[in-house]
N, C-alpha and C. Protein backbone atom coordinates (compact mmCIF):
# COMPACT_ATOMS: atom_id res chain seq x y z
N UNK A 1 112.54 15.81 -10.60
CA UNK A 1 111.67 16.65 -9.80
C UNK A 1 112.53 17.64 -9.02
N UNK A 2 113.22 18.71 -9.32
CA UNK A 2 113.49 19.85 -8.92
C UNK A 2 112.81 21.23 -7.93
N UNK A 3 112.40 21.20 -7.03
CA UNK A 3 111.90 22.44 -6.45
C UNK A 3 112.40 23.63 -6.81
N UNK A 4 112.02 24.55 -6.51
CA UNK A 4 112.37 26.28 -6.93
C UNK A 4 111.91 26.60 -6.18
N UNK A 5 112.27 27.86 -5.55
CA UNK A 5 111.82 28.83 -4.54
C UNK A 5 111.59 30.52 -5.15
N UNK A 6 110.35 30.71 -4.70
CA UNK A 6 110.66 32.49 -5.05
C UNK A 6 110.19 33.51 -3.93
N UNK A 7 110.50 34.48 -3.95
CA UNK A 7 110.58 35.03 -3.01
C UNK A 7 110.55 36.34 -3.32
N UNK A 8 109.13 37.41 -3.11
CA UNK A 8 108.20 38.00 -4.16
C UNK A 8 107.82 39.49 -3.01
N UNK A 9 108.35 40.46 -3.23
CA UNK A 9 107.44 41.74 -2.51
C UNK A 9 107.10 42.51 -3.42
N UNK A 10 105.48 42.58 -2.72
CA UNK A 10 104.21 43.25 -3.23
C UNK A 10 103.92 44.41 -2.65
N UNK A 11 103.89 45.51 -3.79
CA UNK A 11 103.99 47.23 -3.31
C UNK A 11 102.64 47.81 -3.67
N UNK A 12 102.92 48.72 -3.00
CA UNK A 12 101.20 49.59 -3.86
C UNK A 12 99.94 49.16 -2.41
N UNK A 13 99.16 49.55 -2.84
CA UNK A 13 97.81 49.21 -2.28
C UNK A 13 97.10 47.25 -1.75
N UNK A 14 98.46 47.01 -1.27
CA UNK A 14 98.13 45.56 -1.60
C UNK A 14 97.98 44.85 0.20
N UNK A 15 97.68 46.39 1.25
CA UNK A 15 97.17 45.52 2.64
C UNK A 15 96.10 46.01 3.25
N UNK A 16 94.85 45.51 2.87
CA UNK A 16 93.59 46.10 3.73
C UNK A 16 92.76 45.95 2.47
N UNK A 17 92.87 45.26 1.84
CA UNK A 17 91.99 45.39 0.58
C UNK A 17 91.90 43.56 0.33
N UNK A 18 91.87 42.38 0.93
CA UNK A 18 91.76 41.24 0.67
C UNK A 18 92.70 40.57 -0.54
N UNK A 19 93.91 41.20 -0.31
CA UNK A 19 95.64 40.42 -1.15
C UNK A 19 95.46 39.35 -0.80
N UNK A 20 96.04 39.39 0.36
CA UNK A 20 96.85 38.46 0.81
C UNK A 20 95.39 36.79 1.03
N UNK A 21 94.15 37.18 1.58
CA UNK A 21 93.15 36.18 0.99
C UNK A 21 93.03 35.42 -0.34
N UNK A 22 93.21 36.94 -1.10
CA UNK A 22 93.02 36.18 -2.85
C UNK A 22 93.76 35.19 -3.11
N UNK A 23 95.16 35.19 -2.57
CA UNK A 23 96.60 34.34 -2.92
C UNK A 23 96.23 33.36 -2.31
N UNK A 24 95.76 33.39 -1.27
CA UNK A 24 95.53 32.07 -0.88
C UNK A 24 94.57 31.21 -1.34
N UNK A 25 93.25 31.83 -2.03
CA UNK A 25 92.44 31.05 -2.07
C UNK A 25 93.03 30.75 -3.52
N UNK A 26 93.69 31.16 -3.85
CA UNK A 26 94.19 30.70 -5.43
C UNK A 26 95.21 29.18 -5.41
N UNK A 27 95.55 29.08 -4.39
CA UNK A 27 97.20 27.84 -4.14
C UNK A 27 96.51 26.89 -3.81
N UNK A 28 95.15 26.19 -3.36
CA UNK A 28 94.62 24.80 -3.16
C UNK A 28 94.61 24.46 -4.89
N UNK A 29 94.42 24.73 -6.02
CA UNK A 29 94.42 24.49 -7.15
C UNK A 29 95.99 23.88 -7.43
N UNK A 30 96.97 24.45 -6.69
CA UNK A 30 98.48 23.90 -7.16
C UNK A 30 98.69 23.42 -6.29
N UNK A 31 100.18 22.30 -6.23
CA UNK A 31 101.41 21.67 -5.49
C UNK A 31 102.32 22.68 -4.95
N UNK A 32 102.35 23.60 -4.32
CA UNK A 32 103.07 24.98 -3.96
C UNK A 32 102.71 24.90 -2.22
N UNK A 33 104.25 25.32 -1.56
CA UNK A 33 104.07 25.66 -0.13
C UNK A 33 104.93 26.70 0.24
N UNK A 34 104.41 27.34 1.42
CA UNK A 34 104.83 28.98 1.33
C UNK A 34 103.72 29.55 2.49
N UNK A 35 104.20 31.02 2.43
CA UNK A 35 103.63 31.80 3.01
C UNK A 35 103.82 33.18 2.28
N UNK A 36 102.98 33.87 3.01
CA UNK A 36 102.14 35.49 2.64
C UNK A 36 102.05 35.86 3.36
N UNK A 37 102.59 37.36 3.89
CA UNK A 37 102.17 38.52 5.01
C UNK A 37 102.54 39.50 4.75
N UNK A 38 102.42 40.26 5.77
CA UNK A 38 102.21 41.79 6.04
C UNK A 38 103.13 42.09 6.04
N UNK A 39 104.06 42.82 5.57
CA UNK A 39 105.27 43.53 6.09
C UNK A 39 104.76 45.15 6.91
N UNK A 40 105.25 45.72 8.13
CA UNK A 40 105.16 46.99 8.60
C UNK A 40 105.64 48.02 7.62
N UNK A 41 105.97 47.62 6.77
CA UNK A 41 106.56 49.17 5.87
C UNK A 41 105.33 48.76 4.81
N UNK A 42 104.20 48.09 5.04
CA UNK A 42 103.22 48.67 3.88
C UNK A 42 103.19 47.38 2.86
N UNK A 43 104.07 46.58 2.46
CA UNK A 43 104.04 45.75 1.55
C UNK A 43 104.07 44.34 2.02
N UNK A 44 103.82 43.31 1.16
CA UNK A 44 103.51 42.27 1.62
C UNK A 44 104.56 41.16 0.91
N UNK A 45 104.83 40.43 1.56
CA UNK A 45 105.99 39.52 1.15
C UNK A 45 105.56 37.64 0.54
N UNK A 46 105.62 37.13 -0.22
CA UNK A 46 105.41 35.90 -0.63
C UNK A 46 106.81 35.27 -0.86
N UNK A 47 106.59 33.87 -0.40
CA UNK A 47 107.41 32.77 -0.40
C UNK A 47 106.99 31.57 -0.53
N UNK A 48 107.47 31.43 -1.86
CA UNK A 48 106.36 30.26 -2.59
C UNK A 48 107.60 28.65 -3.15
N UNK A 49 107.47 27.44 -2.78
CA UNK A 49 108.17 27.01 -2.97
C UNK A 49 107.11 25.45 -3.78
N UNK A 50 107.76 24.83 -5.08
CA UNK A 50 107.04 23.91 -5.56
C UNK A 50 107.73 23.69 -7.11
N UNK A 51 107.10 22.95 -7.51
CA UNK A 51 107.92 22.59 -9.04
C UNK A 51 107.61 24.01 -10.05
N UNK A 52 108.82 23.90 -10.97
CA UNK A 52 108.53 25.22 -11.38
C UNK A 52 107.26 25.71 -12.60
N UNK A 53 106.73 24.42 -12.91
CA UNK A 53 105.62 24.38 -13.77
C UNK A 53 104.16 24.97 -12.54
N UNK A 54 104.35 24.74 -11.45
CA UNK A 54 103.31 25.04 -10.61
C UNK A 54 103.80 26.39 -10.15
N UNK A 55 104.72 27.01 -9.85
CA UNK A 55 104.90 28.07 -9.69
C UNK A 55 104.36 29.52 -11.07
């Protein structure tokens, strides 16, 4: 059982439009822990950590 980490910025049109909701409501389905936010320059950052079949 190995963990992996990734560590993911999201460009484009991706704050004020329900991103960062979608991702979440998508991760109760997997074994994955992490976070999602806002970055001030516009993009949004993910940090997702879990086996790499669930990633």
């Amino acid at each position: 059982m190995s963990l992996v980490r990734v560590h993911v910025y999201y460009s484009g049109r991706v704050q004020g439009v329900g991103f960062r909701y979608t991702v979440k409501s998508l991760v109760p389905g997997y074994d994955v822990l992490g976070i999602i936010r806002n970055l001030p320059d516009g993009r949004v950052e993910l940090i997702a950590e879990g086996e790499q079949t669930e990633l």
